[in-house]
Protein backbone atom coordinates (compact mmCIF):
# COMPACT_ATOMS: atom_id res chain seq x y z
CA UNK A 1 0.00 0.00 0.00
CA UNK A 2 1.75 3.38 -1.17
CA UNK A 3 0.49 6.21 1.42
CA UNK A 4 0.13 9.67 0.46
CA UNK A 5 -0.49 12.49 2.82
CA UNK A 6 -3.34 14.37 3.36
CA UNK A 7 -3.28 18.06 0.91
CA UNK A 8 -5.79 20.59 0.89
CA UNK A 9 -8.44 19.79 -2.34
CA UNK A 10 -7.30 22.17 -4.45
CA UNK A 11 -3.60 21.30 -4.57
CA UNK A 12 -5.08 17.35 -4.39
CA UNK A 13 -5.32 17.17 -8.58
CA UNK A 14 -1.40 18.60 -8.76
CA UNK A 15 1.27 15.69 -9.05
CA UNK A 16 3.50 17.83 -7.45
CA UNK A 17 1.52 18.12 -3.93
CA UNK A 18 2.18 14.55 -3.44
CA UNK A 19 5.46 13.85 -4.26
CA UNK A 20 8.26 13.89 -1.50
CA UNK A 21 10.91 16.08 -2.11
CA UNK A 22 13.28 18.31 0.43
CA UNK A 23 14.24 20.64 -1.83
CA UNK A 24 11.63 23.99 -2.47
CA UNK A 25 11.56 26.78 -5.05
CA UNK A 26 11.50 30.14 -3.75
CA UNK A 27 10.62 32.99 -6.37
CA UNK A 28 10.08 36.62 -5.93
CA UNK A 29 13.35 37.24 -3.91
CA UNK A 30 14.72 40.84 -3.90
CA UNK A 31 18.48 41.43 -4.99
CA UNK A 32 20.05 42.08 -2.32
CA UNK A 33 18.80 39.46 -0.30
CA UNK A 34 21.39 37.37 1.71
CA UNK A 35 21.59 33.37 2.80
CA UNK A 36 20.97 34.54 6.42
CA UNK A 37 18.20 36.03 5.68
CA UNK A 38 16.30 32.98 3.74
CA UNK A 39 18.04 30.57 6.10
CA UNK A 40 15.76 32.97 9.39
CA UNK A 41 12.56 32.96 7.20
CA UNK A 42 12.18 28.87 6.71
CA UNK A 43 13.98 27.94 9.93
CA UNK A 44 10.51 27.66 11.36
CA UNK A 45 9.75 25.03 8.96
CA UNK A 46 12.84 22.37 9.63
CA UNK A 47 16.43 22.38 9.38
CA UNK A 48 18.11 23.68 6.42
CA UNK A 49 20.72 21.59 4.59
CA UNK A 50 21.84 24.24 1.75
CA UNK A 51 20.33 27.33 0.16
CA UNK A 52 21.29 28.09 -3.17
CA UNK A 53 20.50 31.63 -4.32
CA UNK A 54 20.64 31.32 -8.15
CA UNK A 55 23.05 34.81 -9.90
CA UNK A 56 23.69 35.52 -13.44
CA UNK A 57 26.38 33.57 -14.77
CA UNK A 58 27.86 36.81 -16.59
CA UNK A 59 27.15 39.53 -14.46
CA UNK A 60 26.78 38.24 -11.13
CA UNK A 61 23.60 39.58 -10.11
CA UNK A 62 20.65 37.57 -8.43
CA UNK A 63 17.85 36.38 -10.81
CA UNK A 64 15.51 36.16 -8.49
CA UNK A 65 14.42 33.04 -7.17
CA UNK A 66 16.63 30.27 -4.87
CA UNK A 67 16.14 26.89 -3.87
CA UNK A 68 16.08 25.31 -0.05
CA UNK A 69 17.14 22.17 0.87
CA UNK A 70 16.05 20.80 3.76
CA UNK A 71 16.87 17.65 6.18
CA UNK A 72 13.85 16.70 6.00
CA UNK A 73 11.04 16.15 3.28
CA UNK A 74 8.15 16.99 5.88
CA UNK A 75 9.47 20.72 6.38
CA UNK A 76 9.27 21.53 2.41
CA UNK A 77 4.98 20.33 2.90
CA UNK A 78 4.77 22.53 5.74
CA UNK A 79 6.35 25.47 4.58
CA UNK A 80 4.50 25.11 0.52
CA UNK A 81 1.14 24.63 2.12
CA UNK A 82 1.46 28.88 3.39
CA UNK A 83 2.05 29.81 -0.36
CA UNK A 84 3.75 32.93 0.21
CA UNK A 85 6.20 34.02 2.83
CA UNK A 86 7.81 37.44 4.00
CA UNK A 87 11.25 37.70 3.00
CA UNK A 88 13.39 40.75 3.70
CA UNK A 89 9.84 42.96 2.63
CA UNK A 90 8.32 41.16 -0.11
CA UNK A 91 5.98 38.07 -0.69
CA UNK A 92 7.75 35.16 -2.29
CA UNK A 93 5.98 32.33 -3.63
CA UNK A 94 7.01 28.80 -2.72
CA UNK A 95 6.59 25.59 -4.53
CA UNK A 96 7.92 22.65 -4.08
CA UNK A 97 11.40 21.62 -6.23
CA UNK A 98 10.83 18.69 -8.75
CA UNK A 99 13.44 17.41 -10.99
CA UNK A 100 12.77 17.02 -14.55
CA UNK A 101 12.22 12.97 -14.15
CA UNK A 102 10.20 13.92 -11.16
CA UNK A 103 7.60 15.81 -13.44
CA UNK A 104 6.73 12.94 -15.55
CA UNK A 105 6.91 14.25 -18.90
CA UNK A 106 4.80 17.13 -18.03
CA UNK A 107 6.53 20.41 -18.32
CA UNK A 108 3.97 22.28 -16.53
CA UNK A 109 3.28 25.32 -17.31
CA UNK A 110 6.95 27.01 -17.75
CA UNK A 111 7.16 25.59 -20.71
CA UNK A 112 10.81 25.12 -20.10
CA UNK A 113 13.96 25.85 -22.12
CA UNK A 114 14.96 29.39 -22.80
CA UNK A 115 13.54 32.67 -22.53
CA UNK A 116 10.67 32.82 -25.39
CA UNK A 117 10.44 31.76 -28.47
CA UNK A 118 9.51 28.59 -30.40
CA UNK A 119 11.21 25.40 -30.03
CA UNK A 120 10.62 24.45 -33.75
């Protein structure tokens, strides 16, 4: 018998809600936010292995967004069932972090690849 956890019914249809994962997607983070200050805004949620705030390659700059790992795959489900979170002034939206095996074939909405156009 494969057990899944209990998710609120309108996440229930999404393949990601069930999967177990201990990694999370954070988007929507300001520039000149620091590791210290995502590491004090999910602490509440678990211990954090790593945080990996994702920069430019050529200029250096933050794009944005940043992934948390935690120890543990129940403190990603807590903290992605409170959608968004306050992070040094501003809302960020978390979801959790699938790999591209993990989604099955189904690119979701993204579309993936690179930053508009066709892929042909």
């Amino acid at each position: 018998v494969d057990t899944k956890r209990a998710m609120p019914r309108e996440e229930s249809g999404q393949r990601e809600s069930q999967q177990s994962v201990k990694k999370m997607f954070v988007g929507g983070v300001k520039e000149d936010t620091s590791e210290d200050m995502i590491r004090d805004t999910f602490a509440a949620f678990g211990d954090i292995a790593q945080v990996d705030l994702i920069t430019d390659k050529h200029t250096g700059k933050a794009r944005g967004f940043c992934f948390v790992t935690f120890e543990d795959h129940d403190s990603v489900d807590k903290a992605v069932l409170k959608k968004r979170h306050d992070l040094n002034g501003r809302q960020v939206e978390v979801k959790k972090a699938l790999s591209k095996d993990q989604e099955q074939g189904g690119r979701g909405g993204r579309g993936g690849g690179g930053r508009g156009g066709g892929r042909g």
